[in-house]
C-alpha atoms as a PDB file:
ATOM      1  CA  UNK A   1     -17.969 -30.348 -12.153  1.00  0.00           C
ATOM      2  CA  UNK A   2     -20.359 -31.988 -14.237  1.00  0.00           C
ATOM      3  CA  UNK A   3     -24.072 -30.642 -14.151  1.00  0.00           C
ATOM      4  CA  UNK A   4     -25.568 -32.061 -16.830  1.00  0.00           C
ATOM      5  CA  UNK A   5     -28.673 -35.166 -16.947  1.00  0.00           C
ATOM      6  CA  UNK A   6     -27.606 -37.568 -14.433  1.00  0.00           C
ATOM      7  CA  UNK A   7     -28.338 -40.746 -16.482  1.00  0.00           C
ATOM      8  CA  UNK A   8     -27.784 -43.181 -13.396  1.00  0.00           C
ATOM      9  CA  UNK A   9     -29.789 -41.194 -11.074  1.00  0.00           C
ATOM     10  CA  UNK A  10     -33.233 -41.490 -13.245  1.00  0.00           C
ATOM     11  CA  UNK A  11     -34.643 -45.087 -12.391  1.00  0.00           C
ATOM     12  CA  UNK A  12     -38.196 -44.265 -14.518  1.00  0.00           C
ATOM     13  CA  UNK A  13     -37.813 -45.164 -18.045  1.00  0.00           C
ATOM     14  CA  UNK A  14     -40.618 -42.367 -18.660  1.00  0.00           C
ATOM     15  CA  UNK A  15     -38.878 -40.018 -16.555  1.00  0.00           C
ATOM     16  CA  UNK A  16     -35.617 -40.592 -18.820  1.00  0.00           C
ATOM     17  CA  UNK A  17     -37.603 -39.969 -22.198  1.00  0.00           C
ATOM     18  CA  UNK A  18     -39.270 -36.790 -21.064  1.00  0.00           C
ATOM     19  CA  UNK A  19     -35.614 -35.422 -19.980  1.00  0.00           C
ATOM     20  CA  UNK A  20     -34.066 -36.482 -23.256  1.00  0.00           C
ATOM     21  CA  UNK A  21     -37.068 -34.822 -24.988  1.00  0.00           C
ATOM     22  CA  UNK A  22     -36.126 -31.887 -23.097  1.00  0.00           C
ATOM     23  CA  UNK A  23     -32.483 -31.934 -24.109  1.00  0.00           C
ATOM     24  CA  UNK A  24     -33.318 -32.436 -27.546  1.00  0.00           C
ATOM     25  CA  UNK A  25     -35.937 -29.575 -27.845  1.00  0.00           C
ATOM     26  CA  UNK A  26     -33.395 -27.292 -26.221  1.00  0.00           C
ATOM     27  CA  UNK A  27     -30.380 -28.026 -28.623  1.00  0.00           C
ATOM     28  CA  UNK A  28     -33.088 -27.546 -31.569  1.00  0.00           C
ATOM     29  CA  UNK A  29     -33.476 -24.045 -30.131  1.00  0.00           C
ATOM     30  CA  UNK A  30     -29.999 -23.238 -29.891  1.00  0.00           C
ATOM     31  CA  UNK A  31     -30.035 -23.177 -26.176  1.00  0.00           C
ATOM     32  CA  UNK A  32     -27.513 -24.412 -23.493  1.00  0.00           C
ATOM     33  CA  UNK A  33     -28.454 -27.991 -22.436  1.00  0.00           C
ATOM     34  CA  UNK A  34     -26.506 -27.795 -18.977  1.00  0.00           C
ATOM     35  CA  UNK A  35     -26.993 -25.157 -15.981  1.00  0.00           C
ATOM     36  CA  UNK A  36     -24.172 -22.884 -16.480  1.00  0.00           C
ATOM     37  CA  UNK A  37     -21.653 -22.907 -13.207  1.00  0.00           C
ATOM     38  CA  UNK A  38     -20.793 -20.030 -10.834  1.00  0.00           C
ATOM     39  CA  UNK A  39     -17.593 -20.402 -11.356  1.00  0.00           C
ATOM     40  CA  UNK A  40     -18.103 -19.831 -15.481  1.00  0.00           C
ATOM     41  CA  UNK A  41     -20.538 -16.917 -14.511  1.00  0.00           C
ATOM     42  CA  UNK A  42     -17.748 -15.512 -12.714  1.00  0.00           C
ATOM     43  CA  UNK A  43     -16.625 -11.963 -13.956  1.00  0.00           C
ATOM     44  CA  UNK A  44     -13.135 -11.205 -12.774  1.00  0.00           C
ATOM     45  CA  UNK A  45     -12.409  -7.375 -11.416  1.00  0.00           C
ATOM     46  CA  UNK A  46     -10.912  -5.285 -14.626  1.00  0.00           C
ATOM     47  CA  UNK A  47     -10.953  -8.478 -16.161  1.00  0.00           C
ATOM     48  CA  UNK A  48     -12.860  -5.778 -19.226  1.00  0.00           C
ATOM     49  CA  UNK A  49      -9.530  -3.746 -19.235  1.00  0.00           C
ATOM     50  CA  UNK A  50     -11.698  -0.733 -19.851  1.00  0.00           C
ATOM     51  CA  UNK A  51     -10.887   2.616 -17.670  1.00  0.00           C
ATOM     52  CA  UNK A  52      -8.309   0.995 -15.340  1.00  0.00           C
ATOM     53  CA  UNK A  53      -5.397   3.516 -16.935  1.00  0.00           C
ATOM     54  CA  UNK A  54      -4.654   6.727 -16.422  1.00  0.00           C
ATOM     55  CA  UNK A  55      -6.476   9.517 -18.820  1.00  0.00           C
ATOM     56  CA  UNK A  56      -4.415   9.812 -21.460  1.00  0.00           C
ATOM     57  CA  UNK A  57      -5.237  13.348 -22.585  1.00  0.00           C
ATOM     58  CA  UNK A  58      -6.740  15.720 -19.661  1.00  0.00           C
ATOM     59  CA  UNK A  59      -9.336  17.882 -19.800  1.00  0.00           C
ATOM     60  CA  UNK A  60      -7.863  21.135 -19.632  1.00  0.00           C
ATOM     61  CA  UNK A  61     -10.451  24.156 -20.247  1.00  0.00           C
ATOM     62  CA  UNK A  62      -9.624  27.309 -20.390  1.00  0.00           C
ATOM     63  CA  UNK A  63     -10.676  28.186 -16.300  1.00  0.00           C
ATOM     64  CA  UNK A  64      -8.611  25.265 -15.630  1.00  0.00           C
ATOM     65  CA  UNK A  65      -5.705  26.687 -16.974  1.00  0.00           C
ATOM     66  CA  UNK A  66      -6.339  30.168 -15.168  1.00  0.00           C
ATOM     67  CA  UNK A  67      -6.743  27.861 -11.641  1.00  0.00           C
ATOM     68  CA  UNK A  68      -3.306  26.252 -12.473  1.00  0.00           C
ATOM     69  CA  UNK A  69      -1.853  29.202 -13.261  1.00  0.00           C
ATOM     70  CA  UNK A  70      -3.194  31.314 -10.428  1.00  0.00           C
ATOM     71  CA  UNK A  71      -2.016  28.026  -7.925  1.00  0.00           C
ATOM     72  CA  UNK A  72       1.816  28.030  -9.639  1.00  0.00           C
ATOM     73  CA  UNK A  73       1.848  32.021  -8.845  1.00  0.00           C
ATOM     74  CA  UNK A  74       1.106  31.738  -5.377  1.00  0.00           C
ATOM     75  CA  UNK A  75       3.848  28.641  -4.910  1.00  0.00           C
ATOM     76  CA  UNK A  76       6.352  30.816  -6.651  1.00  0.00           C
ATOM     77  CA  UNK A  77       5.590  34.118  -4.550  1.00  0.00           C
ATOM     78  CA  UNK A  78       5.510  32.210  -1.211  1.00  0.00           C
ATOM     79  CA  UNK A  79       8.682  30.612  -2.378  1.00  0.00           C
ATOM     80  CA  UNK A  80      10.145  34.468  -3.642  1.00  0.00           C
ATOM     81  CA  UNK A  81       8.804  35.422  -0.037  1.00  0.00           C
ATOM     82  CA  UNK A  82      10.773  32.542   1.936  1.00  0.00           C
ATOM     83  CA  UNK A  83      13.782  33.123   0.252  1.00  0.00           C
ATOM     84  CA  UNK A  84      13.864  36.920   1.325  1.00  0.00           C
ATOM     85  CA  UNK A  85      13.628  35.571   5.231  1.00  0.00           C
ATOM     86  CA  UNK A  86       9.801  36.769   5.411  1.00  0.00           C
ATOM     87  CA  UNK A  87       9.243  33.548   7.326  1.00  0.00           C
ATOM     88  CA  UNK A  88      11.274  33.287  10.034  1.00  0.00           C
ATOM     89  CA  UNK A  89      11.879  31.040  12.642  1.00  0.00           C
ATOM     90  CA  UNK A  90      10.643  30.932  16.098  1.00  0.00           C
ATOM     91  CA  UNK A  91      13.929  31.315  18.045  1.00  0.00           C
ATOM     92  CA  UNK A  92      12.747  29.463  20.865  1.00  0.00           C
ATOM     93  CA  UNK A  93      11.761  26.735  18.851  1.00  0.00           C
ATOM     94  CA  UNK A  94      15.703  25.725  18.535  1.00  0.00           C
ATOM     95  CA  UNK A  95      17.249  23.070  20.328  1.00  0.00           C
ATOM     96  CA  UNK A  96      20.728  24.652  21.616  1.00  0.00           C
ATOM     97  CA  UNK A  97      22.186  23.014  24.626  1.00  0.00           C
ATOM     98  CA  UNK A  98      24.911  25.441  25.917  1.00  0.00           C
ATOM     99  CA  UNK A  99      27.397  26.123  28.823  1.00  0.00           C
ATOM    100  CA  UNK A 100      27.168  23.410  31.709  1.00  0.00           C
ATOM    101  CA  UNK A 101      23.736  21.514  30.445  1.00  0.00           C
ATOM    102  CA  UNK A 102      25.895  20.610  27.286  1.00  0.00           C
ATOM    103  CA  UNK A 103      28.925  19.655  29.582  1.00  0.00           C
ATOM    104  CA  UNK A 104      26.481  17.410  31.621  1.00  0.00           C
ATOM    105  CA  UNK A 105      25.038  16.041  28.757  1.00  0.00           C
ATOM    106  CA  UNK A 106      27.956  14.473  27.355  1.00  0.00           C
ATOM    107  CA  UNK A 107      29.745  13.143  30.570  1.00  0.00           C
ATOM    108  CA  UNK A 108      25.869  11.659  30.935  1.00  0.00           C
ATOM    109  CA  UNK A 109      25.888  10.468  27.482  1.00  0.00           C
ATOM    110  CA  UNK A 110      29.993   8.796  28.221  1.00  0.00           C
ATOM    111  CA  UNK A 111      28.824   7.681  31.696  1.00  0.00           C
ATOM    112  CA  UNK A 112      25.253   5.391  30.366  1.00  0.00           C
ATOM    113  CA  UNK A 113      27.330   4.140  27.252  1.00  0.00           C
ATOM    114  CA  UNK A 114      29.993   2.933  28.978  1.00  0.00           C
ATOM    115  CA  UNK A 115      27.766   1.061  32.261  1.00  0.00           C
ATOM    116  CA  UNK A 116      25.587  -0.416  29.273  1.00  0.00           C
ATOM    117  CA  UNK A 117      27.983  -1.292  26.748  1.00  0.00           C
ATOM    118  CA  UNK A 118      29.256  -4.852  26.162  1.00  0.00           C
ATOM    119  CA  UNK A 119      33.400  -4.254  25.494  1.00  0.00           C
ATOM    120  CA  UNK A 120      33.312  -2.116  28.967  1.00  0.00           C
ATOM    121  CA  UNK A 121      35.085  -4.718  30.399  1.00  0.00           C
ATOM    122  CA  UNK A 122      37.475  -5.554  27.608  1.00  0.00           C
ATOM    123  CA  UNK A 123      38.129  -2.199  28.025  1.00  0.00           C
ATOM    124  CA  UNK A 124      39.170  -1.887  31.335  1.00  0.00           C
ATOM    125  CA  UNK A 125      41.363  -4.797  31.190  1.00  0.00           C
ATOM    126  CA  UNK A 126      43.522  -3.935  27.786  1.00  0.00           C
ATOM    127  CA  UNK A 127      43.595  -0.344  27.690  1.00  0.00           C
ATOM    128  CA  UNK A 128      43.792   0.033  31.213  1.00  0.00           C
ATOM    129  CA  UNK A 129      45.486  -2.567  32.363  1.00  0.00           C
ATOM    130  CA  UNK A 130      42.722  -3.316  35.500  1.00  0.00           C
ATOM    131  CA  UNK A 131      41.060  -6.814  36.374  1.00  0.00           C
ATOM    132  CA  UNK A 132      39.229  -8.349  38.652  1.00  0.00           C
ATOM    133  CA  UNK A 133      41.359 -11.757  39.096  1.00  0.00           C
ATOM    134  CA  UNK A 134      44.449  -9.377  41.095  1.00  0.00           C
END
């Protein structure tokens, strides 16, 4: 976009000298002669490339080190603890379907796949041998 003196919009001769005065003056100075445009003011995010990375080296003090150390300890008793069965289970929190539950559950299970599935009926007539046309 251009935002610079509109030439063909100033009808006063006057008005045009003063504004080329203006320009003049301001180029004499160094300054810049058109308005600058949002879109050139425009800072893009990171665009700086300053602290967007990871630290490269951390800041490890000395009580840092004792907290990292105390925090792999407890990890490796709890883990020393788990493996000697110190945390057990719930048994009631198992899912163990047994005797005639389990028995129901599967003819349940045969039953619903068979009434919903879509070769039920290529079934019955191939394997065994049963149509509706006789």
């Amino acid at each position: 976009r251009y935002s610079g003196l509109k030439v063909t919009q100033i009808l006063d001769d006057e008005e045009m000298g003063k504004r080329l005065a203006e320009v003049q003056e301001k180029t004499k100075k160094g300054e810049s002669v058109k308005a600058k445009l949002v879109e050139e003011e425009y800072v893009m995010p990171f665009a700086d490339k300053r602290n967007t990375g990871p630290r490269q080296t951390p800041d490890w003090t000395p009580e840092r080190l004792d907290e990292e150390g105390k925090r792999a300890g407890r990890a490796m008793s709890w883990a020393k603890k788990a493996r000697e069965g110190e945390f057990l289970k719930d048994p009631f929190e198992l899912l163990s379907i047994e005797g005639s539950l389990q028995l129901y559950s599967i003819v349940t299970t045969l039953i619903t796949a068979f009434a919903f599935g879509k070769s039920s009926t290529k079934l019955l007539e191939d394997v065994l041998q049963f149509s509706n046309s006789e």
